[in-house]
C-alpha atoms as a PDB file:
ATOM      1  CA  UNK A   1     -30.772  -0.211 -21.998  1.00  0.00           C
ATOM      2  CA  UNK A   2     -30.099   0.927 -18.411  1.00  0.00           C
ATOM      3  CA  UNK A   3     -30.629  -3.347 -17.112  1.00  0.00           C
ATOM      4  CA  UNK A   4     -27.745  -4.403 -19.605  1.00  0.00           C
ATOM      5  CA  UNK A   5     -25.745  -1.286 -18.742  1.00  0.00           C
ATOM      6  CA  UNK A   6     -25.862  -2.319 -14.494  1.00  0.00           C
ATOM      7  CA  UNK A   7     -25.696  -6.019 -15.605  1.00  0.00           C
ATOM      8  CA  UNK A   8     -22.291  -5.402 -17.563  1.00  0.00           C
ATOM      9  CA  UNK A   9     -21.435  -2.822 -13.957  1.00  0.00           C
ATOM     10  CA  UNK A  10     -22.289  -5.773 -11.629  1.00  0.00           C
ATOM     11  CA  UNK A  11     -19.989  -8.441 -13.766  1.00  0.00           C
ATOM     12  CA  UNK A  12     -17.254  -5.988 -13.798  1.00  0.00           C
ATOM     13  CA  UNK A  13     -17.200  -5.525  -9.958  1.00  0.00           C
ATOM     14  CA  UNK A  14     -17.724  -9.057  -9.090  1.00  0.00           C
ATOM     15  CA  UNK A  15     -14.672  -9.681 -11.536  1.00  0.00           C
ATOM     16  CA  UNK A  16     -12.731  -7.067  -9.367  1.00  0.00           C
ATOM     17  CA  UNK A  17     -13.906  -8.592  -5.824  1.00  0.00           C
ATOM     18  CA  UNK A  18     -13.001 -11.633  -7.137  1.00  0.00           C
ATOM     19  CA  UNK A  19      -9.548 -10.765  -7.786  1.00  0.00           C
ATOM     20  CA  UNK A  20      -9.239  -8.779  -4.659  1.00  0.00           C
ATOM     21  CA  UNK A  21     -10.311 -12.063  -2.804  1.00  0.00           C
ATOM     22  CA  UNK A  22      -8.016 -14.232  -4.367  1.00  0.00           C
ATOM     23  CA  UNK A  23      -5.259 -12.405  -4.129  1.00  0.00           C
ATOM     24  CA  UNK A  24      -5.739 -11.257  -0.054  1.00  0.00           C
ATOM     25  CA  UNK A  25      -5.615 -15.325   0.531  1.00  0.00           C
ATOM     26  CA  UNK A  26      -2.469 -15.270  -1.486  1.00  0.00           C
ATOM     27  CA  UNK A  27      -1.459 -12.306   0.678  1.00  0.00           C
ATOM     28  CA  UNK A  28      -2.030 -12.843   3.926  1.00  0.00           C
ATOM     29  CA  UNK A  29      -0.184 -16.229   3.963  1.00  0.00           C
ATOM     30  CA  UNK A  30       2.854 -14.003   3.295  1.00  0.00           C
ATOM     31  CA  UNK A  31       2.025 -10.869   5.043  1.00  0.00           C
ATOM     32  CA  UNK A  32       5.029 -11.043   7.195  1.00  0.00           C
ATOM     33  CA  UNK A  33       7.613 -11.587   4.236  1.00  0.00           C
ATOM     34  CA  UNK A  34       5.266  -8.289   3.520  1.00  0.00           C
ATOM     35  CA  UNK A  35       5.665  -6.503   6.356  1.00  0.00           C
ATOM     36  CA  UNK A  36       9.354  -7.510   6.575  1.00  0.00           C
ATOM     37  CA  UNK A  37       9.690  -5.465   3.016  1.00  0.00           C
ATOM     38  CA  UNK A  38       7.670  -2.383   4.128  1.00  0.00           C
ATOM     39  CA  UNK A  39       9.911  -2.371   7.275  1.00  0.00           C
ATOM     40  CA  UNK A  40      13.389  -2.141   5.111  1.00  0.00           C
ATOM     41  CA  UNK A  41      13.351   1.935   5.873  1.00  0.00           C
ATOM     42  CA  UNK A  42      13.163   0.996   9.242  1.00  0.00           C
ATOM     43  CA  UNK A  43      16.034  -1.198   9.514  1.00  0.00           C
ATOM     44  CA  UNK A  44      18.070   0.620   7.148  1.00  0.00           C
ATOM     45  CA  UNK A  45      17.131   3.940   8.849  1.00  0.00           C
ATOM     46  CA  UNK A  46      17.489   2.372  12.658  1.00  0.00           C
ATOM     47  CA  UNK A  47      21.081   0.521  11.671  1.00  0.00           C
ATOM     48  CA  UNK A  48      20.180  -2.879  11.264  1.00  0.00           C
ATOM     49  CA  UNK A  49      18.034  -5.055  12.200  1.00  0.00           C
ATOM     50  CA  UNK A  50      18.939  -5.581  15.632  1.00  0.00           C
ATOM     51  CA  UNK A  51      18.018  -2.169  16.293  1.00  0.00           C
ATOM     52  CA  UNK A  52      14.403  -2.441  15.742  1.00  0.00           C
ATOM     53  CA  UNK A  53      11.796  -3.106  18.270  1.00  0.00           C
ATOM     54  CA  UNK A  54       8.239  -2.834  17.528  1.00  0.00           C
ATOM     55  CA  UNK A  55       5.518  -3.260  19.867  1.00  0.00           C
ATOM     56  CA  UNK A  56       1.747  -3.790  20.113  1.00  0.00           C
ATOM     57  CA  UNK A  57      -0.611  -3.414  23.016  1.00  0.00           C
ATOM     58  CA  UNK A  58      -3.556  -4.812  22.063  1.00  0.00           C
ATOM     59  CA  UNK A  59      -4.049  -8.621  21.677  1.00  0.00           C
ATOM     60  CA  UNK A  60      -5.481  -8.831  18.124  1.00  0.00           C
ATOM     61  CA  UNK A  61      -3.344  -5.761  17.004  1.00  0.00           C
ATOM     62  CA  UNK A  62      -0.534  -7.664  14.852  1.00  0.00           C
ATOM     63  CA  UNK A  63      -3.409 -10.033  13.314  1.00  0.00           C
ATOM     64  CA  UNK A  64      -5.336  -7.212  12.106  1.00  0.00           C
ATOM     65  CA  UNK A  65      -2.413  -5.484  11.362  1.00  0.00           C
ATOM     66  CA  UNK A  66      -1.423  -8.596   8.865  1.00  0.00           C
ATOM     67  CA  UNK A  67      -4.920  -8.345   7.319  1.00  0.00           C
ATOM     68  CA  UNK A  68      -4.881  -4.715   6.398  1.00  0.00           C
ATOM     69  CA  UNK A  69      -1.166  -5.433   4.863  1.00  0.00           C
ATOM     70  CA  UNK A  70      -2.617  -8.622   2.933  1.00  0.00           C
ATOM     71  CA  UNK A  71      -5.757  -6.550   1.938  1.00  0.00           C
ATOM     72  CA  UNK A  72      -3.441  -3.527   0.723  1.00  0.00           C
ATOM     73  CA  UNK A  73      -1.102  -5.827  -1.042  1.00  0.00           C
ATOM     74  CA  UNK A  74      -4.160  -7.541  -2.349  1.00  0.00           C
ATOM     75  CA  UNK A  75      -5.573  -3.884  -3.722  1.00  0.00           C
ATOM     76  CA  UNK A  76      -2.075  -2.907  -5.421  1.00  0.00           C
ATOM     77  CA  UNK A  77      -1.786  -5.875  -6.989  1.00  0.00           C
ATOM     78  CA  UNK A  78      -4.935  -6.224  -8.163  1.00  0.00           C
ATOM     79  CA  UNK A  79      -4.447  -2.690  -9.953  1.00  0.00           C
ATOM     80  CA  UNK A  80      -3.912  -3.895 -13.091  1.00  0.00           C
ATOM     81  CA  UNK A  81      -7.283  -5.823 -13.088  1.00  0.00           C
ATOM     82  CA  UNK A  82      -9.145  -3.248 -11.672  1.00  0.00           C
ATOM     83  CA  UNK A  83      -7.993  -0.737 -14.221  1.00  0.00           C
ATOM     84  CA  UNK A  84      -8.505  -3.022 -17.127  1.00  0.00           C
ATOM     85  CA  UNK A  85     -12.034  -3.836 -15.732  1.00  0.00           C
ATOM     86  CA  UNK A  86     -12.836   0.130 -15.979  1.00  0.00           C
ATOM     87  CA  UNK A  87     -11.657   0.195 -19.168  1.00  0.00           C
ATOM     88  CA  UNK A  88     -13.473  -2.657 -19.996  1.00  0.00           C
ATOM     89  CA  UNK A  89     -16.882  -1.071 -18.637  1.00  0.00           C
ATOM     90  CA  UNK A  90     -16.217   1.992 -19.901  1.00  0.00           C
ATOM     91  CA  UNK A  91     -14.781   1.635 -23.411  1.00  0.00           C
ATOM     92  CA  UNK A  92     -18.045   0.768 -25.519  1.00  0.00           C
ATOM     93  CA  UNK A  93     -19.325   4.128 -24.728  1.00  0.00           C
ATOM     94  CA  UNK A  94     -16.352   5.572 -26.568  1.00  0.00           C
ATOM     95  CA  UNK A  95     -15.244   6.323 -29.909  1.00  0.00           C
ATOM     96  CA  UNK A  96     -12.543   4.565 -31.368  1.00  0.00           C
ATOM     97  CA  UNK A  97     -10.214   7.607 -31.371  1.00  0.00           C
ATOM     98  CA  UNK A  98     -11.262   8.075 -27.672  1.00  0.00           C
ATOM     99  CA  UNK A  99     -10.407   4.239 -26.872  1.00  0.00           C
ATOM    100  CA  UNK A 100      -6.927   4.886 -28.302  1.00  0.00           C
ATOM    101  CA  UNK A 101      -6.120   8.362 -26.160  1.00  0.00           C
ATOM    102  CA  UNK A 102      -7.291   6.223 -23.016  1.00  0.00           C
ATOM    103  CA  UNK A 103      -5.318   3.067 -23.592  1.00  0.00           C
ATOM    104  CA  UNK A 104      -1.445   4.987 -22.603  1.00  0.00           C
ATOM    105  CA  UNK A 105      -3.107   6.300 -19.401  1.00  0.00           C
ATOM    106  CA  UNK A 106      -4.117   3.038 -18.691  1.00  0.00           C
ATOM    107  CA  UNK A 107      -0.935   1.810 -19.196  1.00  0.00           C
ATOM    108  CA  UNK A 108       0.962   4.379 -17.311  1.00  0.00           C
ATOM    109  CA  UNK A 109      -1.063   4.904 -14.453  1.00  0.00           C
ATOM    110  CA  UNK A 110       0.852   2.071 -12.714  1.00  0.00           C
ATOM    111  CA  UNK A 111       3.707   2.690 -13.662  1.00  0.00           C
ATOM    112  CA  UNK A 112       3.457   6.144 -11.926  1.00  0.00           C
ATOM    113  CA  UNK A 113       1.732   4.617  -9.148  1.00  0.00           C
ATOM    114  CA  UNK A 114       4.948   2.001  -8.789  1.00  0.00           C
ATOM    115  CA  UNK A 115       7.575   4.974  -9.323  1.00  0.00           C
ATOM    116  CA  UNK A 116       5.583   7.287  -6.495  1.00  0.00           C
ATOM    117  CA  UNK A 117       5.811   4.472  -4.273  1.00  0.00           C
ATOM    118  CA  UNK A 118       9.364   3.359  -4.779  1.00  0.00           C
ATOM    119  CA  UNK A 119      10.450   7.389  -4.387  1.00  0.00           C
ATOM    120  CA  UNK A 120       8.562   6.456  -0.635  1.00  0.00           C
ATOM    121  CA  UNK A 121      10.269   3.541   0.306  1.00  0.00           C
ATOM    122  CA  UNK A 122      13.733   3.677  -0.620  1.00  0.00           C
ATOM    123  CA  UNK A 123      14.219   7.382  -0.285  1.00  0.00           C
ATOM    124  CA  UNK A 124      11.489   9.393   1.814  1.00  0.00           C
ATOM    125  CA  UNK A 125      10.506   6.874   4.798  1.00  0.00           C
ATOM    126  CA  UNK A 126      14.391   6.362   5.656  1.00  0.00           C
ATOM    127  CA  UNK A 127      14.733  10.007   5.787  1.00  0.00           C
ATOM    128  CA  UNK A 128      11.667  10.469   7.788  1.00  0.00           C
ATOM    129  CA  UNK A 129      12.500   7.884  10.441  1.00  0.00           C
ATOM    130  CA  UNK A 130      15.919   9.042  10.687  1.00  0.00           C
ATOM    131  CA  UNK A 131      14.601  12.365  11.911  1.00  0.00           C
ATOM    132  CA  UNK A 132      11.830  11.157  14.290  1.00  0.00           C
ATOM    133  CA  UNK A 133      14.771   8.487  15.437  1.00  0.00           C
ATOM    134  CA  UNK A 134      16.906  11.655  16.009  1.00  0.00           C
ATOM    135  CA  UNK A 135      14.613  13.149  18.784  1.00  0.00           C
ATOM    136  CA  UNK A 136      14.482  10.523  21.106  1.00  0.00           C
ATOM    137  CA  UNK A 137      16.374  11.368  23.974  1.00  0.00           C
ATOM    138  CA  UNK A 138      17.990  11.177  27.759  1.00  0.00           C
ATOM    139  CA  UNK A 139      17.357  14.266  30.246  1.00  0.00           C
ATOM    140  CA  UNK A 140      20.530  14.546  32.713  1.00  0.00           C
ATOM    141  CA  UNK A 141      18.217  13.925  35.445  1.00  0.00           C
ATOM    142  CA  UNK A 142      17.655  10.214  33.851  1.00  0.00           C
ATOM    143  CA  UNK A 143      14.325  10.485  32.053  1.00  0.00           C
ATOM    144  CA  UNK A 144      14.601   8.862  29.099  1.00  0.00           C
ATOM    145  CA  UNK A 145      12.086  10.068  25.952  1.00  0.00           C
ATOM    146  CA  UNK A 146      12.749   6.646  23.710  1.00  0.00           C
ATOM    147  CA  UNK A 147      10.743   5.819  20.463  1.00  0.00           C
ATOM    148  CA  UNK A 148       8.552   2.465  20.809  1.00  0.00           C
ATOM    149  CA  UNK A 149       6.964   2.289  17.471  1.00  0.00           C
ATOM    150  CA  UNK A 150       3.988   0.557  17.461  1.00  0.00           C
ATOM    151  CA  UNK A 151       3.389  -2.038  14.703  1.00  0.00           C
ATOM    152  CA  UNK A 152       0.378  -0.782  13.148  1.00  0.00           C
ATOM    153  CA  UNK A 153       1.078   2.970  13.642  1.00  0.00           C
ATOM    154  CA  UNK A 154       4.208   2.241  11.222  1.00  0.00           C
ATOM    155  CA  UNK A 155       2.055  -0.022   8.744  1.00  0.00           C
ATOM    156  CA  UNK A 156      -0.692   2.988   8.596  1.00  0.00           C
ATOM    157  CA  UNK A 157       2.361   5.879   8.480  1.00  0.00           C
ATOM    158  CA  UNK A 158       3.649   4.020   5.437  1.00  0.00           C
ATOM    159  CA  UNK A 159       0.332   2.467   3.531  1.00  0.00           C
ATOM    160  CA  UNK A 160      -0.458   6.545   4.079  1.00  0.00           C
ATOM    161  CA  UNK A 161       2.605   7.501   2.467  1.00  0.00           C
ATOM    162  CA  UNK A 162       2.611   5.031  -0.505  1.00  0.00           C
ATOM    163  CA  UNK A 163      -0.612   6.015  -1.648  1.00  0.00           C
ATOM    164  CA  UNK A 164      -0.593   9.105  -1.199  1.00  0.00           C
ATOM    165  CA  UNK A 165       3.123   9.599  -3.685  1.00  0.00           C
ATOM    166  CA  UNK A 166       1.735   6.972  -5.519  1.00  0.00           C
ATOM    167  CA  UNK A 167      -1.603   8.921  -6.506  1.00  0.00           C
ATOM    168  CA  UNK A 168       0.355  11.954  -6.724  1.00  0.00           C
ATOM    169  CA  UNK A 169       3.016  10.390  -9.043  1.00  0.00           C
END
């Protein structure tokens, strides 16, 4: 019956809000250990650490910017839960030979989603920033063109780039 059938949809969602919640808490009390992770292609890419200076210009821009890193380490995390909780929705409507061809997809959709990401971090984003680092610049006449990267321009450049290689991987 179509009640039990959005019954068994709300339980599943409020299972996978649930985990989302739980897990942006967890997340946002270490979103700068976070951030400091997602800003290794930086620091490898600028020389070191002492080379990097981000900015932001708007008062509430870093806290915001920490809640959109807890709430995206919050969804990838959660992944596994909300994949299982599909599965879970979706698997009494299927055969038993159906259930078994869906249970390796389930399985290796993160895994792909993990190796897209890594290919990101550790070999595309250091690349990237090396060229856009390359371009700055100083015109004889003493105008200097220098790149002051924003702090939640280079959180949404990379959240872009993970999930997009991660949904493509």
């Amino acid at each position: 019956p179509l009640i039990e059938h959005l019954a068994e949809l709300r339980t599943r969602l409020i299972y996978s809000v649930v985990a989302i919640g739980v897990l942006f808490i967890a997340c946002f009390f270490v979103a700068d250990y976070i951030y400091g992770f997602l800003l290794g292609p930086f620091v490898s890419a600028a020389g070191g650490p002492e080379m990097v200076r981000l900015i932001y210009t708007a008062p509430q821009e870093f806290f915001f910017t920490k809640l959109s890193v807890a709430l995206f380490s919050a969804i990838f995390l959660a992944f596994p839960i909300l994949a299982s909780q599909v599965y879970l929705f979706v698997a009494p409507g299927l055969y038993k030979n159906e259930r078994m061809a869906f249970l390796p997809y389930l399985i290796a959709t993160p895994v792909c989603f993990l190796i897209g990401a890594s290919v990101v971090h550790y070999g595309i984003m250091p690349l990237a920033l090396q060229f856009f680092m390359s371009m700055q610049q100083q015109d004889p006449n003493g105008v200097t063109i220098e790149m002051m990267t924003r702090v939640s321009e280079y959180l949404s450049l990379t959240m872009t780039l993970l999930l997009a290689f991660g949904i493509c991987f």
